[in-house]
Protein backbone atom coordinates (compact mmCIF):
# COMPACT_ATOMS: atom_id res chain seq x y z
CA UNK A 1 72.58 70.32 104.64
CA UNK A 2 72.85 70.68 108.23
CA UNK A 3 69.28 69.21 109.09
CA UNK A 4 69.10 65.28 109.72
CA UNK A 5 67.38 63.48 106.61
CA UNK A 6 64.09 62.10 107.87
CA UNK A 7 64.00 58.92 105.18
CA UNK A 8 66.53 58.00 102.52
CA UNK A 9 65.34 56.00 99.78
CA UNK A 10 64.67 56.09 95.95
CA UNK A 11 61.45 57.36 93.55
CA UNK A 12 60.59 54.91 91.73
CA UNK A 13 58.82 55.87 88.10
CA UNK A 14 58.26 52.99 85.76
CA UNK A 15 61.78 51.96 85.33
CA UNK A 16 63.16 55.31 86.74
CA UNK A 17 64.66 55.43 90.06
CA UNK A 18 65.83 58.87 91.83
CA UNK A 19 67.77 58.72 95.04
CA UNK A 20 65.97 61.37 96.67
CA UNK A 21 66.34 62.60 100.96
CA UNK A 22 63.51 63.67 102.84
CA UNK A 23 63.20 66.82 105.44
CA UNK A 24 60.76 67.54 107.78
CA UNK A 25 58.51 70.95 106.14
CA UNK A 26 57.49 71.60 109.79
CA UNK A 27 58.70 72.75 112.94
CA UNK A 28 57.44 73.17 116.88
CA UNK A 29 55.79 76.53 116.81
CA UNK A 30 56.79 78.80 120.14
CA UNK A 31 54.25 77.00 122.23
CA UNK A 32 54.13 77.37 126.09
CA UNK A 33 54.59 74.02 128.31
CA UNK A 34 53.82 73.71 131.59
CA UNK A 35 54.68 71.23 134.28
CA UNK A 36 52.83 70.08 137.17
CA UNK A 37 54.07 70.89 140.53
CA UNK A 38 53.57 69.57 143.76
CA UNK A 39 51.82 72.79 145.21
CA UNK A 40 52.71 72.28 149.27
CA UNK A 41 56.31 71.50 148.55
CA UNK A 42 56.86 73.67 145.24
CA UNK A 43 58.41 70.51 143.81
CA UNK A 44 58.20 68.95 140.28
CA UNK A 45 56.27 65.99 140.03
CA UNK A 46 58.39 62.76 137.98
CA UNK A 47 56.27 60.09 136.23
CA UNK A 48 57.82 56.04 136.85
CA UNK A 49 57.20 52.92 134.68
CA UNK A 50 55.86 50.84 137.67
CA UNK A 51 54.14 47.42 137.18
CA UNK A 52 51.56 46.31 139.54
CA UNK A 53 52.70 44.35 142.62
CA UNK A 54 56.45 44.87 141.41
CA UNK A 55 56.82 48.57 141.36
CA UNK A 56 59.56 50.79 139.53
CA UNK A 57 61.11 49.00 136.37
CA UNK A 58 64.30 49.75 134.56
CA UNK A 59 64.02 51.09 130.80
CA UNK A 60 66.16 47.65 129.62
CA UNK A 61 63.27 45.64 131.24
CA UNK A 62 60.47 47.07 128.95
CA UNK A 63 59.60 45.25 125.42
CA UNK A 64 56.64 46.02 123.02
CA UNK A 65 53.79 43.62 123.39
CA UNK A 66 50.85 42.60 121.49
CA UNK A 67 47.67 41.22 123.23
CA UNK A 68 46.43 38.83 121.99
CA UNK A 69 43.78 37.47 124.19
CA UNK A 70 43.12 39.11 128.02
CA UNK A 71 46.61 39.23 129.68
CA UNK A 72 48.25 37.40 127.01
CA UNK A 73 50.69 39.16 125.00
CA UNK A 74 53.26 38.61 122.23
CA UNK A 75 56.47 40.24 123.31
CA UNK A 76 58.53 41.96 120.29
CA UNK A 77 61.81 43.08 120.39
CA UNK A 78 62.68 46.28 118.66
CA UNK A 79 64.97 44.80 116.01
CA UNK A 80 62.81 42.41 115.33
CA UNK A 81 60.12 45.15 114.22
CA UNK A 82 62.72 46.56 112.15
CA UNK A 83 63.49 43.49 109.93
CA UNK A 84 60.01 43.55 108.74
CA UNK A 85 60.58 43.79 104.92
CA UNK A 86 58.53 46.02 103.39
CA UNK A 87 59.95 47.23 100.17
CA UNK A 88 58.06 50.99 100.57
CA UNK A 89 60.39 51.23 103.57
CA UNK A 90 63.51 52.37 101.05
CA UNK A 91 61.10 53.05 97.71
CA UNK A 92 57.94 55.33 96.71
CA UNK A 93 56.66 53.75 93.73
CA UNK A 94 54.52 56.47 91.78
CA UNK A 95 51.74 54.17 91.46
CA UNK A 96 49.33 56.88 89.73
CA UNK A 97 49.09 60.48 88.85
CA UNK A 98 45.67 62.76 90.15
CA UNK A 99 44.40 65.82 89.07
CA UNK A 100 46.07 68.21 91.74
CA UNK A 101 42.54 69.16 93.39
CA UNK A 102 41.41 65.25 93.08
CA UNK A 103 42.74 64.68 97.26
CA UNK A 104 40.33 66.10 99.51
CA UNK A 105 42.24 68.57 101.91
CA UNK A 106 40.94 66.43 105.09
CA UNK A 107 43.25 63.72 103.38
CA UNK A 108 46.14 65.87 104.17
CA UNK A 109 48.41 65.29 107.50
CA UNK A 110 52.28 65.79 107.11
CA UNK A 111 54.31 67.97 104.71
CA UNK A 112 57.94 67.24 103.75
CA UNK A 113 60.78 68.82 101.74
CA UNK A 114 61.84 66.13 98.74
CA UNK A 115 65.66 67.20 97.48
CA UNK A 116 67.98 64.97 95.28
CA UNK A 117 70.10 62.40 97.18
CA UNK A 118 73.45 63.22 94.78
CA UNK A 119 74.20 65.66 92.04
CA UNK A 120 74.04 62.58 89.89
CA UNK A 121 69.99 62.66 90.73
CA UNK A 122 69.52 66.17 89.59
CA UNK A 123 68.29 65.37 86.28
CA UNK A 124 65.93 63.09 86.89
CA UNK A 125 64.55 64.74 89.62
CA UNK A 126 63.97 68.14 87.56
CA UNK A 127 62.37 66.07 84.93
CA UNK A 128 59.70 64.69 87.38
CA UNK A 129 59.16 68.01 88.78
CA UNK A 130 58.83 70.16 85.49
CA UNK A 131 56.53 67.12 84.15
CA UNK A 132 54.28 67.17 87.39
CA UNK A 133 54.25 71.05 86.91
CA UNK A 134 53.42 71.29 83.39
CA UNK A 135 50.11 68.11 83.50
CA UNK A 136 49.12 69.53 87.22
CA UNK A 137 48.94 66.50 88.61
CA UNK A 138 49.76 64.98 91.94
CA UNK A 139 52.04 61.44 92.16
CA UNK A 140 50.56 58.86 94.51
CA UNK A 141 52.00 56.04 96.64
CA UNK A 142 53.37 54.20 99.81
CA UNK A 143 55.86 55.00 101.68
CA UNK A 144 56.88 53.43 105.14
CA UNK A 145 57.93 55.86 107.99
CA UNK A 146 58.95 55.35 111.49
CA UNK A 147 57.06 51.92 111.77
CA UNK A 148 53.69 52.31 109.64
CA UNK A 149 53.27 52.68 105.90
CA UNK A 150 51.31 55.55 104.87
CA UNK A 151 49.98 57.08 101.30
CA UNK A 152 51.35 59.83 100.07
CA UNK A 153 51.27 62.91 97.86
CA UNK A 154 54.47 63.86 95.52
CA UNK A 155 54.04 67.79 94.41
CA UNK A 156 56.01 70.32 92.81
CA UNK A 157 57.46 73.42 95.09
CA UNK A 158 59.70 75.92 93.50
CA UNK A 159 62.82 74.39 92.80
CA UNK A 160 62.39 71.06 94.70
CA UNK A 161 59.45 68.94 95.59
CA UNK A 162 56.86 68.32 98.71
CA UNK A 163 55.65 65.02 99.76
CA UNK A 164 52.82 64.89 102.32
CA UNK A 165 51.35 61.93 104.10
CA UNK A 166 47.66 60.70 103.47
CA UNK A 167 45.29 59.85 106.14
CA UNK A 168 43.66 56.58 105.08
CA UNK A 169 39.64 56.07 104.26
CA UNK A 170 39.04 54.46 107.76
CA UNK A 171 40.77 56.86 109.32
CA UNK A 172 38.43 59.85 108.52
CA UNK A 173 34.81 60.29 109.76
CA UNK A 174 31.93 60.48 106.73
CA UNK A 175 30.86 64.11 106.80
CA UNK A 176 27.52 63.04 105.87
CA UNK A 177 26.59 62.41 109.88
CA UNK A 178 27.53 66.39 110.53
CA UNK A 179 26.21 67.96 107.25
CA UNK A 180 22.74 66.29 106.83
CA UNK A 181 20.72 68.57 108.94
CA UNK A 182 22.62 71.67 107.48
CA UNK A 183 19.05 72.48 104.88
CA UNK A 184 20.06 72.91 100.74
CA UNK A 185 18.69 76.05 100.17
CA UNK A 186 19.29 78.56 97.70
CA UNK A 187 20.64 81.78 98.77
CA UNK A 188 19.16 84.62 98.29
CA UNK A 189 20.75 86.49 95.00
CA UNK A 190 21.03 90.12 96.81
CA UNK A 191 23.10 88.39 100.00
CA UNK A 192 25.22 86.21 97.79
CA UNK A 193 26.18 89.11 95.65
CA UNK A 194 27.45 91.31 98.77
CA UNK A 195 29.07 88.00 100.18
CA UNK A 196 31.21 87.69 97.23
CA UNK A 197 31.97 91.55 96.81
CA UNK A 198 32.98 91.20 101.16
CA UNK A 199 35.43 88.27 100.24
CA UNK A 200 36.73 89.82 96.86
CA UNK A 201 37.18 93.07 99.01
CA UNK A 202 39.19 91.29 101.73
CA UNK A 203 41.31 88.93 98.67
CA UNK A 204 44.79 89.24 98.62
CA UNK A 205 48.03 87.33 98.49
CA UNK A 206 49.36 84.78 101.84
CA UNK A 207 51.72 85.89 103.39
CA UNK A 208 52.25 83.08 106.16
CA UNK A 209 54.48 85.61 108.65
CA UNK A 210 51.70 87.66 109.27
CA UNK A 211 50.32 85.23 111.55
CA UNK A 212 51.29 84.74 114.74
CA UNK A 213 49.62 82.45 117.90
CA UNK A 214 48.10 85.31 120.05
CA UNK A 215 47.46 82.59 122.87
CA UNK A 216 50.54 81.86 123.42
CA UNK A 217 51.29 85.68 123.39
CA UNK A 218 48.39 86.28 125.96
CA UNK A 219 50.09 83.27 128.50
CA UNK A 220 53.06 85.00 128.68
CA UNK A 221 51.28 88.17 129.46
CA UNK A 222 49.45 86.56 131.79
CA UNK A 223 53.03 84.28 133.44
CA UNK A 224 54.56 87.70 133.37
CA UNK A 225 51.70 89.51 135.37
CA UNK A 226 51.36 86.57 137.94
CA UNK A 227 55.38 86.55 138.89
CA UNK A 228 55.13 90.37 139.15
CA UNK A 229 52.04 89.78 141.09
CA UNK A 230 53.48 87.73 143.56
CA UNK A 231 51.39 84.29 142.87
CA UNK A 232 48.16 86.52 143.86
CA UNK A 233 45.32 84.85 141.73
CA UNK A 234 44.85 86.73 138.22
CA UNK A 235 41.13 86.31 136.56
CA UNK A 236 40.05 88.28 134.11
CA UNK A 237 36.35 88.74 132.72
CA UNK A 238 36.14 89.10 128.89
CA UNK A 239 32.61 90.92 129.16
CA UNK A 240 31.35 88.60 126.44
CA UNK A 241 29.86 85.92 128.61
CA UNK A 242 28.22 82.70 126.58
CA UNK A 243 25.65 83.46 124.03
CA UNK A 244 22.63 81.09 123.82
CA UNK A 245 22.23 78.86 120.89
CA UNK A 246 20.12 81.29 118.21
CA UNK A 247 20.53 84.32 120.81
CA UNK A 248 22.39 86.81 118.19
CA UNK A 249 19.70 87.00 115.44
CA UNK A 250 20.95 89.83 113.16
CA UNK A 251 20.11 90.96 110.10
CA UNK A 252 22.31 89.54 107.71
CA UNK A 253 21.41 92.00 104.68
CA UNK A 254 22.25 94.91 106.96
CA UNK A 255 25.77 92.84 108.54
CA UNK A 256 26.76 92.43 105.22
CA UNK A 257 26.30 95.76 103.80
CA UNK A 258 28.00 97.50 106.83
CA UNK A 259 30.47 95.36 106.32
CA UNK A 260 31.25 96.90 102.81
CA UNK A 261 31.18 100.58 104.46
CA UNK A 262 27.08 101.07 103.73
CA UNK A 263 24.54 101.83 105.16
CA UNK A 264 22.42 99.48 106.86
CA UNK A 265 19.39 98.29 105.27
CA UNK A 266 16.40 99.62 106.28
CA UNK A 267 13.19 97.18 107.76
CA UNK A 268 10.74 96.34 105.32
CA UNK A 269 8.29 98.18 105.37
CA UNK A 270 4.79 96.72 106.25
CA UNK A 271 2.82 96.41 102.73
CA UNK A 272 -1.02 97.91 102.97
CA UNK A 273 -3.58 95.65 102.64
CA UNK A 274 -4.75 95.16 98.92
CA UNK A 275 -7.53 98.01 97.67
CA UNK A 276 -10.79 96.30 96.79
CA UNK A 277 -11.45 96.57 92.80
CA UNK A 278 -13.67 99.55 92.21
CA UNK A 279 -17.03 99.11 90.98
CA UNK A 280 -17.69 100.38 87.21
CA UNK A 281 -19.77 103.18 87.09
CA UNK A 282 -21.80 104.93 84.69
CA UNK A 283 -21.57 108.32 83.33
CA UNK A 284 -24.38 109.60 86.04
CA UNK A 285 -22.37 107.35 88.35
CA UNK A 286 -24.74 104.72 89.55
CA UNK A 287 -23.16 101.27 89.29
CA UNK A 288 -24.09 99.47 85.92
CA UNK A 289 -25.51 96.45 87.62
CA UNK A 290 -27.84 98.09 88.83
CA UNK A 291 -28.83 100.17 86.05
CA UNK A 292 -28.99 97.01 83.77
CA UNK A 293 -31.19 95.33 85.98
CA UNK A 294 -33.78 98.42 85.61
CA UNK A 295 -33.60 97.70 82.15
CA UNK A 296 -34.34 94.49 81.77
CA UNK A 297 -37.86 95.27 84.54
């Protein structure tokens, strides 16, 4: 495999162990970078390590350093930090098995490809993979990588396996504090029915390739335009401006069913103002009341 391995270690299962390699699943995307330049002079601007009152340092007078207390650190050398025995640093210990919804997607962070070290791995590893595939359920651990020790996710994919690094509880915010003032309300049934019929409408399979990053194609429109511009100053006015907060008030029965092709829904109409009962009348049509009351005189 001509990629570089990004961990080498053993799965550990119980009394199993599989030499397995890890790859990076992800890649730099085709992002533009820009520099920052000395405008006057047209000249690139460097960065220096300087230390106050000293100046410019060399790299081999840098060390990692741990404060302690104000302006008093613990200085670390990097070998030192990499004799810290940890045994996750060579080993994932499967230390439980979750249904394979069970991890919140927020949890997620990293994705990696998990192959068999050796031939001599093979079997074990398919046996772990067909098992995970057949109980759909996720292996958990820890694993250290590149100087902290993370959880992480062990899944089947096709013929090998992906591991993915957890965030950790502390790490994520508590949704609560954005969600409470969204109100728990029952939709309406009418809406929610052409909601789902819009989404079942629009369903279909992923294809990831489809996507592209249309910023990044826009800069380059817009680096190509400036150079054949000259450097003259390109601005461009979308038209949309900023809408205020509650300023596009539509009417979400007619959105929705214009979305499906309809026709919008018409405005309620207003509803007349309730007829008073009649009076009962008799046969020579004089109210009874009143002809009951003659009676009884």
């Amino acid at each position: 495999m001509a990629a570089r391995a990004y961990w080498q270690g053993q799965i550990k299962l119980a009394l199993v162990s599989i030499p397995v390699e890890i790859y990076s699943a992800t890649r730099s995307g085709a992002t533009v970078s820009f520099k920052q330049i000395h405008e006057p002079s047209g000249k690139l601007i460097h960065y220096e390590k300087v230390v106050t009152g000293i100046g410019p340092v060399d790299q081999d007078e840098i060390m990692k350093g741990y404060e302690v207390a104000k302006g008093e650190y613990v200085l670390l050398e990097q070998d030192e930090i990499d004799a810290v025995k940890l045994e996750s640093k060579k080993t994932l210990e499967l230390t439980q098995f979750v249904d394979a919804d069970a991890v919140d997607v927020l949890y997620y962070e990293k994705p990696f490809f998990v192959v068999p070290a050796d031939d001599l791995a093979n079997e074990a590893f398919i046996v772990l993979r067909e098992a995970l595939k057949r109980t759909r359920k996720v292996g958990l651990g820890q694993l250290a990588l590149r100087g902290r020790e993370y959880v992480v996710s062990l899944k089947p994919s096709g013929r090998g396996m992906v591991l993915e690094t957890l965030r950790y509880a502390d790490e994520m915010e508590k949704a609560q504090g954005y969600f409470r003032e969204i109100p728990d309300d029952e939709p309406e049934g009418e809406l929610l029915e052409l909601a789902e019929a819009l989404i079942d409408r629009k369903s279909g399979p992923f294809h990831p390739q489809e996507y592209h990053d249309r910023y990044v194609d826009a800069l380059r429109d817009l680096i190509e335009r400036k150079r054949k511009a000259r450097g003259k100053k390109i601005v461009e006015d979308d038209g949309q401006g900023d809408t205020a907060k509650g300023g596009n008030v539509v009417d979400l029965m007619a959105a929705l069913r214009q979305s499906m092709g309809g026709k919008a829904a018409p405005s309620p109409a207003k509803k007349p103002a309730p007829k008073k009962p009649a009076t009962k009348k008799t046969a020579a049509g004089k109210p009874a009341a009143k002809q009951a009351a003659r009676k009884r005189a």
